[in-house]
N, C-alpha and C. Protein backbone atom coordinates (compact mmCIF):
# COMPACT_ATOMS: atom_id res chain seq x y z
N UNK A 1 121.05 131.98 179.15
CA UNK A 1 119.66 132.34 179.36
C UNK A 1 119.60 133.55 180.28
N UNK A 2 118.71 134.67 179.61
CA UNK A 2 118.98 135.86 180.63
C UNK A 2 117.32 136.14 181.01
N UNK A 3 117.32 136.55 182.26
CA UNK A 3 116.08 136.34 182.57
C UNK A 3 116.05 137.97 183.28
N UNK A 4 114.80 138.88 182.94
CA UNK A 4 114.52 140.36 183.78
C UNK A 4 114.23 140.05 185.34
N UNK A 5 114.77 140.76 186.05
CA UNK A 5 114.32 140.13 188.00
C UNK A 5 113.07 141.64 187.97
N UNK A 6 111.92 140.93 188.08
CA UNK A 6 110.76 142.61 188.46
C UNK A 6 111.32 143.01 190.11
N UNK A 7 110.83 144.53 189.59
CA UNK A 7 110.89 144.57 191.36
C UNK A 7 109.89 144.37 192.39
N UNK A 8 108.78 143.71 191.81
CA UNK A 8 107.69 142.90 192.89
C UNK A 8 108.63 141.81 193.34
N UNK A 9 109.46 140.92 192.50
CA UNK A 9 110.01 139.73 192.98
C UNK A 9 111.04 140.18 194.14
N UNK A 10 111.64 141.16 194.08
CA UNK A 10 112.36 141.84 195.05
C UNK A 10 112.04 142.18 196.26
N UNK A 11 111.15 143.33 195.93
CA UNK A 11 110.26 143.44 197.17
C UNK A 11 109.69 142.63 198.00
N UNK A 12 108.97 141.45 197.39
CA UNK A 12 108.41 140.21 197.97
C UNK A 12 109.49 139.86 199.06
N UNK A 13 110.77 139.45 197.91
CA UNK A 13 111.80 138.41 198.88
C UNK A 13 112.49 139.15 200.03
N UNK A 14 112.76 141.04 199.71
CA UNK A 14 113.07 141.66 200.72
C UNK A 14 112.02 142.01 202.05
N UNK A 15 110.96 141.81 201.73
CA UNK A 15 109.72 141.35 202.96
C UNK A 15 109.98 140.26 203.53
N UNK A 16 110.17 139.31 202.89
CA UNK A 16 110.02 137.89 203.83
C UNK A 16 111.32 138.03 204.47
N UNK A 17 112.56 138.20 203.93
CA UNK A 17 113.95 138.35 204.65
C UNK A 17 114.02 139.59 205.67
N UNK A 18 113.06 140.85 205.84
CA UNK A 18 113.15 141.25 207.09
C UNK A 18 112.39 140.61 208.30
N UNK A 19 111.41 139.56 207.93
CA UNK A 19 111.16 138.51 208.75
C UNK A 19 111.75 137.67 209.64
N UNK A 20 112.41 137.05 208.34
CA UNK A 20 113.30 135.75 208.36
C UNK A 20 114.64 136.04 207.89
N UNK A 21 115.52 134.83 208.71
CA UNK A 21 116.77 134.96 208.26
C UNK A 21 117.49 133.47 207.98
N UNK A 22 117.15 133.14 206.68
CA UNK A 22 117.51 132.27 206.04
C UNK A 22 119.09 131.26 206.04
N UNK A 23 119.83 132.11 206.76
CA UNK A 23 121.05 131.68 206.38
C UNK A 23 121.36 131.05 208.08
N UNK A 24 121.02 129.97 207.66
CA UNK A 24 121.19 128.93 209.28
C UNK A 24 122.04 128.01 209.08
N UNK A 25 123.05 127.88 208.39
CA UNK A 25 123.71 126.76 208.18
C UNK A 25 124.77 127.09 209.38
N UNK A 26 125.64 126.21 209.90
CA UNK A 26 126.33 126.27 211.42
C UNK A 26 127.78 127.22 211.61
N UNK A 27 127.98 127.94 210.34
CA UNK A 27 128.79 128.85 210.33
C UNK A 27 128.96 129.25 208.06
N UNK A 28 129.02 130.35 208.27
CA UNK A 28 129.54 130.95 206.47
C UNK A 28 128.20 131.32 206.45
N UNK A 29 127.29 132.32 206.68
CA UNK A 29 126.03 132.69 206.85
C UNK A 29 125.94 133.49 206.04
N UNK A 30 125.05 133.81 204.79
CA UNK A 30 125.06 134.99 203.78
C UNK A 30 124.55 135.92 204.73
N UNK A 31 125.20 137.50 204.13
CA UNK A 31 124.60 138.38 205.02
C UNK A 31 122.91 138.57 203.79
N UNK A 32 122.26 139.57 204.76
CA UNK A 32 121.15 139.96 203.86
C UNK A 32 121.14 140.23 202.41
N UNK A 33 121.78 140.86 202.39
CA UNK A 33 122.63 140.72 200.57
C UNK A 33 122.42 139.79 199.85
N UNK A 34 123.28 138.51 200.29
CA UNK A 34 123.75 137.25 199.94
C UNK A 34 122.38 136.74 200.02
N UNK A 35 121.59 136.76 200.88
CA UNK A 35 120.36 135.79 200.79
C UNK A 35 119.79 136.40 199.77
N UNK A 36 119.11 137.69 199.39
CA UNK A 36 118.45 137.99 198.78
C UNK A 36 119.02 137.52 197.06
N UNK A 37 120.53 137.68 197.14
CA UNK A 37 120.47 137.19 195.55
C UNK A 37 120.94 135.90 195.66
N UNK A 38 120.64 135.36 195.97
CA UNK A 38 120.59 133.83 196.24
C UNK A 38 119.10 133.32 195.94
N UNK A 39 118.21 134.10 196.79
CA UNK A 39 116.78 133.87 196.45
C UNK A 39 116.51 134.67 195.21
N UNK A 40 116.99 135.06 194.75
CA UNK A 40 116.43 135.86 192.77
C UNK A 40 116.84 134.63 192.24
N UNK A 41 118.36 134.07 192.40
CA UNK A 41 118.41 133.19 191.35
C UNK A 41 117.91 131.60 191.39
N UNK A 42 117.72 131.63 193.14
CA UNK A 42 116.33 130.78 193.26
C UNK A 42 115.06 130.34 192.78
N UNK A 43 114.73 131.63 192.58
CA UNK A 43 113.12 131.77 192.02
C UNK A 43 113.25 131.92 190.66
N UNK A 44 114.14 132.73 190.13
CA UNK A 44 114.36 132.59 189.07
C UNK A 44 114.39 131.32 188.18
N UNK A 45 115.21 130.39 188.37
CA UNK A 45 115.70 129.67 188.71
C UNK A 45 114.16 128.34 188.20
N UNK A 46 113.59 128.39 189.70
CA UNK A 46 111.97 127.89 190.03
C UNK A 46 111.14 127.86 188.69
N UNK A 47 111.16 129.05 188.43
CA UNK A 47 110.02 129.97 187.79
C UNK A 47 110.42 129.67 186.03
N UNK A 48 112.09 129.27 185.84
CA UNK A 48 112.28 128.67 184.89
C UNK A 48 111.64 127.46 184.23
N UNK A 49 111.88 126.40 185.24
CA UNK A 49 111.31 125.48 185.42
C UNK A 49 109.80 124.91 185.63
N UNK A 50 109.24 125.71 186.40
CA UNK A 50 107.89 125.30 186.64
C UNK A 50 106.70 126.16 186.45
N UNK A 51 106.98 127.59 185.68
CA UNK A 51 106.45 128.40 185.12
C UNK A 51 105.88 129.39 186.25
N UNK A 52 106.40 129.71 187.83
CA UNK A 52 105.70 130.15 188.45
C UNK A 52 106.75 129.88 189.65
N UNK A 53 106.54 131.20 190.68
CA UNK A 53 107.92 131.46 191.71
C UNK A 53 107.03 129.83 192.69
N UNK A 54 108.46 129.34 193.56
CA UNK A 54 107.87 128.71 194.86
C UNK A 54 107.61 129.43 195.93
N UNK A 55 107.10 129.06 197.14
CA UNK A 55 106.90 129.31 197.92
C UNK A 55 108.02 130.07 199.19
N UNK A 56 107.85 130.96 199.47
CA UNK A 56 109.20 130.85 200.53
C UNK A 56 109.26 129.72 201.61
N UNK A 57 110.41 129.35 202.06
CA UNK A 57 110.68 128.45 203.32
C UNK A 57 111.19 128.53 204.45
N UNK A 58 110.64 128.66 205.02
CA UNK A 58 111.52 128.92 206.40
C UNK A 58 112.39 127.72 206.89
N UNK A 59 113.75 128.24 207.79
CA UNK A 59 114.40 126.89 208.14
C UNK A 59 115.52 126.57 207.33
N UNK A 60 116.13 125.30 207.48
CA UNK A 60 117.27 124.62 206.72
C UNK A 60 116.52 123.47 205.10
N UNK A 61 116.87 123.94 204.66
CA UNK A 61 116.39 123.20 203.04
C UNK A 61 117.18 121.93 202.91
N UNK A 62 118.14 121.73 203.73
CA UNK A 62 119.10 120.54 203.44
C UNK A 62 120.18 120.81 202.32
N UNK A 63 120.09 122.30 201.59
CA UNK A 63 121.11 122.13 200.44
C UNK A 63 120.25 121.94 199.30
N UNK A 64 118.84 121.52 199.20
CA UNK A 64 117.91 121.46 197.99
C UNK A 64 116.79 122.71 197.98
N UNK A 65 117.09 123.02 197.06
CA UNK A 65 116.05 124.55 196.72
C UNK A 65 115.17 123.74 195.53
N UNK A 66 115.13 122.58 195.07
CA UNK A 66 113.87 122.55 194.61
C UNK A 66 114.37 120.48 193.86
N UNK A 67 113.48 119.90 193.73
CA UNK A 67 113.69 118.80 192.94
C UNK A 67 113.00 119.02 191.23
N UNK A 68 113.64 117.99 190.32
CA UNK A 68 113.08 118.27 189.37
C UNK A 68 113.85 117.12 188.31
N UNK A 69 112.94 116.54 187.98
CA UNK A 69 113.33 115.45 186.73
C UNK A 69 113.58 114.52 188.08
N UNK A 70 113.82 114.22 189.39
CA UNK A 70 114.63 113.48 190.25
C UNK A 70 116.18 114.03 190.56
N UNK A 71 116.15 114.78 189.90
CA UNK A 71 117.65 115.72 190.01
C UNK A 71 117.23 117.15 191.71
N UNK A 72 118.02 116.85 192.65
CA UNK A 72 117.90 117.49 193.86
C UNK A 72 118.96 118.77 193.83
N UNK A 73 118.17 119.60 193.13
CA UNK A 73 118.59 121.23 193.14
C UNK A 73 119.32 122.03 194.15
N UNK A 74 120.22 122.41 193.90
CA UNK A 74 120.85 123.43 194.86
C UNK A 74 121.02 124.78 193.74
N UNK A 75 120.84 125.91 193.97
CA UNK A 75 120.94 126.72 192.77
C UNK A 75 121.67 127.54 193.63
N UNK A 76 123.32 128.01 192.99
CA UNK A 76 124.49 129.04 193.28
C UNK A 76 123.93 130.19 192.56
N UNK A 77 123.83 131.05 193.62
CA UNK A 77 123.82 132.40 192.43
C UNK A 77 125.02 133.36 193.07
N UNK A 78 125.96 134.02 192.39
CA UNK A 78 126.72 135.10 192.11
C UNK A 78 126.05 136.39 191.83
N UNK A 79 126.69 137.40 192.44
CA UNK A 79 126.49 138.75 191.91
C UNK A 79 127.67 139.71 191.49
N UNK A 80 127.32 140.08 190.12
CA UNK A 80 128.31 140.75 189.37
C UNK A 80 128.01 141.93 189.27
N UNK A 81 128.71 142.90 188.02
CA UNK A 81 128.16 144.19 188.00
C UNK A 81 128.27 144.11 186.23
N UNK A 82 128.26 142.62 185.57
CA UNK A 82 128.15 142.78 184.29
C UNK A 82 127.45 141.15 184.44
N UNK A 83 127.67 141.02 182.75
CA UNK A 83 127.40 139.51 182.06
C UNK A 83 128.51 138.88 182.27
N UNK A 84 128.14 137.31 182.18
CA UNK A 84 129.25 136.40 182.72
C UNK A 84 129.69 136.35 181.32
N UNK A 85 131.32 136.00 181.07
CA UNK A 85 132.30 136.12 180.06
C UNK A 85 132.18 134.47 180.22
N UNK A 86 133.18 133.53 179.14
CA UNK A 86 133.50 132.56 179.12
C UNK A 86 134.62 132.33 180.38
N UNK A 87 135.52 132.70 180.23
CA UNK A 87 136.73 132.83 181.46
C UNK A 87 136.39 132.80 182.65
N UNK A 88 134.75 133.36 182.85
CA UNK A 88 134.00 133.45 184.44
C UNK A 88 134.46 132.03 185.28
N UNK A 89 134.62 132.34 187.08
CA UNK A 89 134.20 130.46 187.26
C UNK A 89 133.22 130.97 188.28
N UNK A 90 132.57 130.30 188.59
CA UNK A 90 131.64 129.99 189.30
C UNK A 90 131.59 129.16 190.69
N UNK A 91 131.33 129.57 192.21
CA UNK A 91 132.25 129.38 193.01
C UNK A 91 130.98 128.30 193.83
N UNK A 92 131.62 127.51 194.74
CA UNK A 92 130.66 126.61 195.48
C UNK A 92 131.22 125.66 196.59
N UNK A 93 130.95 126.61 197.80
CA UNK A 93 131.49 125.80 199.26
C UNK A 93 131.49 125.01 199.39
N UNK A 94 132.57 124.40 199.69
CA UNK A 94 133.75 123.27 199.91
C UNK A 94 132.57 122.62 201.85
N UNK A 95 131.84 123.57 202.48
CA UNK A 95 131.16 123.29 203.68
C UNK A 95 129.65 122.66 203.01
N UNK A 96 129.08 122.95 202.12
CA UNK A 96 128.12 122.64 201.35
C UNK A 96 127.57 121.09 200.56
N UNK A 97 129.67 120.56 200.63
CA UNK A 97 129.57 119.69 199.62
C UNK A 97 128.85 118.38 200.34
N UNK A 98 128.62 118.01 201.54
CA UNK A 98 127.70 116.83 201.91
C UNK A 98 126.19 117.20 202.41
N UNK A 99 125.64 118.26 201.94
CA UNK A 99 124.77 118.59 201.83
C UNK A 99 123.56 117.52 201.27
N UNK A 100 122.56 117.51 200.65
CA UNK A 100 121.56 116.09 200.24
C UNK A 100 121.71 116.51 198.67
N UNK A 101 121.71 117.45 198.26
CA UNK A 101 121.43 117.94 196.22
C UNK A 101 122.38 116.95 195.68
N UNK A 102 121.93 116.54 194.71
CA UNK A 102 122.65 115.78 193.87
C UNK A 102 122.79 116.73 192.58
N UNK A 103 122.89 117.85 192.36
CA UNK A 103 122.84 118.51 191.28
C UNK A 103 123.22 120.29 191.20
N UNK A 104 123.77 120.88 190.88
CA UNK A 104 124.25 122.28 190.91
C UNK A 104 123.94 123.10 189.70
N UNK A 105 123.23 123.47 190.01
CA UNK A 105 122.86 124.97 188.72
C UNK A 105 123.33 126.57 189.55
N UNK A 106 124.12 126.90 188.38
CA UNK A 106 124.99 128.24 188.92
C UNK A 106 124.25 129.51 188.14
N UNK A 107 123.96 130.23 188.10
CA UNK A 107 123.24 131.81 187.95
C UNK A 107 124.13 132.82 188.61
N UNK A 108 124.48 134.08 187.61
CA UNK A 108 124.59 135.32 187.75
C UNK A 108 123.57 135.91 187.53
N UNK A 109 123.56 137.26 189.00
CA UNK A 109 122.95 138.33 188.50
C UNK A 109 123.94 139.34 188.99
N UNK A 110 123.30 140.04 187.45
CA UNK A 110 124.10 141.02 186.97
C UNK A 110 122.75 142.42 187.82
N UNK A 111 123.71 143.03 188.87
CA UNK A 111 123.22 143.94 189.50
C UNK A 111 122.81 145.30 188.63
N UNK A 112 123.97 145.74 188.10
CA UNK A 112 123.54 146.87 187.15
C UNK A 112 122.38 146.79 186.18
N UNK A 113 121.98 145.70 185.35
CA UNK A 113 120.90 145.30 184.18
C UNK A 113 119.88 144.71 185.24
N UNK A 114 120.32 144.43 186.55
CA UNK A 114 118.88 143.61 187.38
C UNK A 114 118.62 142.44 185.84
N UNK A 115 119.46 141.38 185.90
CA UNK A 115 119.12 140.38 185.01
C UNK A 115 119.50 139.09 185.63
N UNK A 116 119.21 137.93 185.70
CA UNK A 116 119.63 136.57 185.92
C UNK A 116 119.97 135.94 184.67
N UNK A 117 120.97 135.56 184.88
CA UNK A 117 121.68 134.73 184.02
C UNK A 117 122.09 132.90 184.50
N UNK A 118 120.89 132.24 183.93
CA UNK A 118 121.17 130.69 183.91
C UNK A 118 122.72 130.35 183.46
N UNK A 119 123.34 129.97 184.35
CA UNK A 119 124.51 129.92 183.42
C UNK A 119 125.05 128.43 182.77
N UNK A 120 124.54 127.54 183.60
CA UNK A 120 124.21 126.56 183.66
C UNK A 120 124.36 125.33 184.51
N UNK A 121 124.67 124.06 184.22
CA UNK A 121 124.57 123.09 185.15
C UNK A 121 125.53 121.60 185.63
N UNK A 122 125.58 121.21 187.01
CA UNK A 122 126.72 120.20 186.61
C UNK A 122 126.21 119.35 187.82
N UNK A 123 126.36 117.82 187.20
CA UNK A 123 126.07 116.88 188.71
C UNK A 123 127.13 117.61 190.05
N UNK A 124 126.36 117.52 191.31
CA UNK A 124 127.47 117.91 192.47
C UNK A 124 128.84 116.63 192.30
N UNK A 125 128.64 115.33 191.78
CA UNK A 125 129.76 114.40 191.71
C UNK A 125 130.81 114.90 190.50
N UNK A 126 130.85 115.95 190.03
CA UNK A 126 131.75 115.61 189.28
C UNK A 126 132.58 117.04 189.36
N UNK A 127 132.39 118.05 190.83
CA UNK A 127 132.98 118.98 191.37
C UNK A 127 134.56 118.15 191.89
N UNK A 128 135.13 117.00 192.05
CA UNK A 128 136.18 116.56 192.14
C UNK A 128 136.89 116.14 190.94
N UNK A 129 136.34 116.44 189.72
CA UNK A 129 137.12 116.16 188.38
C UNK A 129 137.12 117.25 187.22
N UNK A 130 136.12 118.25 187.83
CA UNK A 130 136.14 119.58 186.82
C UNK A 130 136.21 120.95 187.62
N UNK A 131 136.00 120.23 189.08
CA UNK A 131 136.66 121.85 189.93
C UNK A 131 137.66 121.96 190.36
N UNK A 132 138.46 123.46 190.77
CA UNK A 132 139.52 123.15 191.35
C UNK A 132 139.09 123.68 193.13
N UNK A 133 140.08 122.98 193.79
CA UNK A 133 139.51 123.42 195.16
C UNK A 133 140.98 124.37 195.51
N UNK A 134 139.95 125.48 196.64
CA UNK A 134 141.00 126.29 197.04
C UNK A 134 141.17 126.55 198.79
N UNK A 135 141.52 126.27 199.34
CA UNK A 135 141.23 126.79 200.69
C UNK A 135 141.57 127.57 201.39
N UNK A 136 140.38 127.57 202.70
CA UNK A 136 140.49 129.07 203.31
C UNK A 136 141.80 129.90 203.54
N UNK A 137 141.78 130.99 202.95
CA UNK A 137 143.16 132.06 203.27
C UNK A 137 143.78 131.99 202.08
N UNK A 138 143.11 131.44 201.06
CA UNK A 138 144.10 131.65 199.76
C UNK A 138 143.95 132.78 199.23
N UNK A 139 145.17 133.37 198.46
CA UNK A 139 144.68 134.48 198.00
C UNK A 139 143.92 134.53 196.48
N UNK A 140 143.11 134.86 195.95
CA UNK A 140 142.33 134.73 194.65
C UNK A 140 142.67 136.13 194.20
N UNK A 141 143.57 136.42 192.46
CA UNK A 141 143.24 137.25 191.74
C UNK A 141 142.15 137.06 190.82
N UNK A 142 141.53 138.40 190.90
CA UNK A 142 140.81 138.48 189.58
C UNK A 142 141.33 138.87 188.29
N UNK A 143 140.88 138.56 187.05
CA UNK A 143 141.53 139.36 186.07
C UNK A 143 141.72 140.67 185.65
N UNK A 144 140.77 141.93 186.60
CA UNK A 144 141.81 142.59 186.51
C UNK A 144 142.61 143.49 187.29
N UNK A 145 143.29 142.10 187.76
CA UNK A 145 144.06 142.44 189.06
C UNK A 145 144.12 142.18 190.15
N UNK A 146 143.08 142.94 190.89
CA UNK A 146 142.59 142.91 192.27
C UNK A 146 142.72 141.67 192.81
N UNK A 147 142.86 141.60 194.28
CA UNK A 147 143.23 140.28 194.65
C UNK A 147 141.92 140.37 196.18
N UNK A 148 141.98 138.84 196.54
CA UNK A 148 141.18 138.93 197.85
C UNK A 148 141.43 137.51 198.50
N UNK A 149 140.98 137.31 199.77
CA UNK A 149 141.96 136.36 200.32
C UNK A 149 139.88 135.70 200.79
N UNK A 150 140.04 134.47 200.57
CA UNK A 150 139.00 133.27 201.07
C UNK A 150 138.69 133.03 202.25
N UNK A 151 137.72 133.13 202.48
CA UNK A 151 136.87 133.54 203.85
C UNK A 151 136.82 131.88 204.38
N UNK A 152 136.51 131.14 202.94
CA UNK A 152 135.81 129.89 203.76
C UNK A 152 136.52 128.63 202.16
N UNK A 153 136.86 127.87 202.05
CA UNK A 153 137.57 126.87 201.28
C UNK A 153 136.06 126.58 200.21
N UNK A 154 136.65 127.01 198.86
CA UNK A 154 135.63 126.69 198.18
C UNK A 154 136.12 125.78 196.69
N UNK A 155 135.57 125.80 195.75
CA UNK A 155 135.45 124.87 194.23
C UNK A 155 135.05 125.92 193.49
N UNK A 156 136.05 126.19 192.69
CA UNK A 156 136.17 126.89 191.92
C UNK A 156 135.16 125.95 190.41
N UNK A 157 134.53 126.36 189.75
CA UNK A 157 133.81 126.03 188.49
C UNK A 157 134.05 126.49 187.29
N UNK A 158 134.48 126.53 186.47
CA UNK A 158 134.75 127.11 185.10
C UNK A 158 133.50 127.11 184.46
N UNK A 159 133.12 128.39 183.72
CA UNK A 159 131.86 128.44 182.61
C UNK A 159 132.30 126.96 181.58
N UNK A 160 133.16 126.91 180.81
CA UNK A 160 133.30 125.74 179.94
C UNK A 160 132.94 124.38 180.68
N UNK A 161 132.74 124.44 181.60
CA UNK A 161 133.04 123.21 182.30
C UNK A 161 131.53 122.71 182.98
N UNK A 162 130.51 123.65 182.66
CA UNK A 162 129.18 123.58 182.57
C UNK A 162 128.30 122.93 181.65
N UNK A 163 126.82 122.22 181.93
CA UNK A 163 126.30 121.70 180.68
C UNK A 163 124.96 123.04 180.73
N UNK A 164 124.67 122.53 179.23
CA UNK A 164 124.02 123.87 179.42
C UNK A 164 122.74 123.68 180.12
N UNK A 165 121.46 124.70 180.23
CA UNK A 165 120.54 124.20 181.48
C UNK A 165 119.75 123.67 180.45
N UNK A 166 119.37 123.43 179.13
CA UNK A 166 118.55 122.77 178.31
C UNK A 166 118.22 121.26 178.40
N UNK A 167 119.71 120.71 178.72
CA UNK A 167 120.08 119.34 179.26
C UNK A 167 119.42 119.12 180.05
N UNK A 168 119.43 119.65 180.86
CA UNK A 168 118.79 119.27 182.30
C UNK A 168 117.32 118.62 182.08
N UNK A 169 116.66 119.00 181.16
CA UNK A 169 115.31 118.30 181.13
C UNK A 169 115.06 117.42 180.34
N UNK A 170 116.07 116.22 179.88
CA UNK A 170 115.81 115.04 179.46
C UNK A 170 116.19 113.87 180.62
């Protein structure tokens, strides 16, 4: 699912974030960057779902950016400089995991097209049987090539290993 990000939705969220600074969790803090596409694929995300952006929040969310069906939302978003491939994984802090969401929906946006990409969805319980975990200081290649070493111990996600977000609403 690919979704256009306007740049009112931008602007908006880059207003409220020179306000506020969202990233209060007790250490691994997105910089401004990180919040802002975190909040696209937030709202995005929202706006999928309930036909219309939420509200901003100030404060700690607990790890839930929105409920829905009874399923307690946490929405990962990534930023790329393309579309997610099958081979993509999709990454999600290992500091995160006792958080309150019972549920993980992962989104790329693709910076160059300014697009969100639903990519899709997986209970948080079943990140110990379809993720792999890596921890801090490992080194991670990408495919092509480049290598980078882990800031903070995370769960690696595989695209295959996703349901799609259609599921989600039965």
């Amino acid at each position: 699912m690919k979704i256009n990000v306007s740049e009112n939705l931008i602007n908006s969220i880059n207003e409220f974030l020179n306000k506020n600074n969202i990233g209060n969790r007790s250490f691994g803090n997105g910089s401004k960057r990180n919040q802002l596409v975190g909040l696209i694929g937030e709202f995005e995300t929202y706006k999928y779902f309930f036909n219309c952006y939420p509200n901003f929040k100030i404060g700690f969310d607990g790890g839930i950016d929105f409920i829905y069906n009874g399923k307690k939302i946490d929405v990962k978003t990534m930023e790329r400089k393309g579309f997610v491939k099958p081979n993509y994984v999709n990454n999600f802090y290992h500091c995160q995991r006792d958080y309150d969401s019972n549920t993980l929906i992962f989104c790329n946006y693709n910076n160059i097209e300014n697009v969100i990409e639903i990519c899709g969805w997986i209970p948080k319980i079943e990140i110990d049987t379809k993720a792999i975990y890596y921890p801090t200081g490992t080194i991670r290649k990408r495919f092509d090539g480049s290598e980078f070493e882990l800031k903070q111990s995370i769960y690696e996600i595989e695209m295959k290993d996703l349901y799609n977000i259609e599921t989600i609403k039965v």
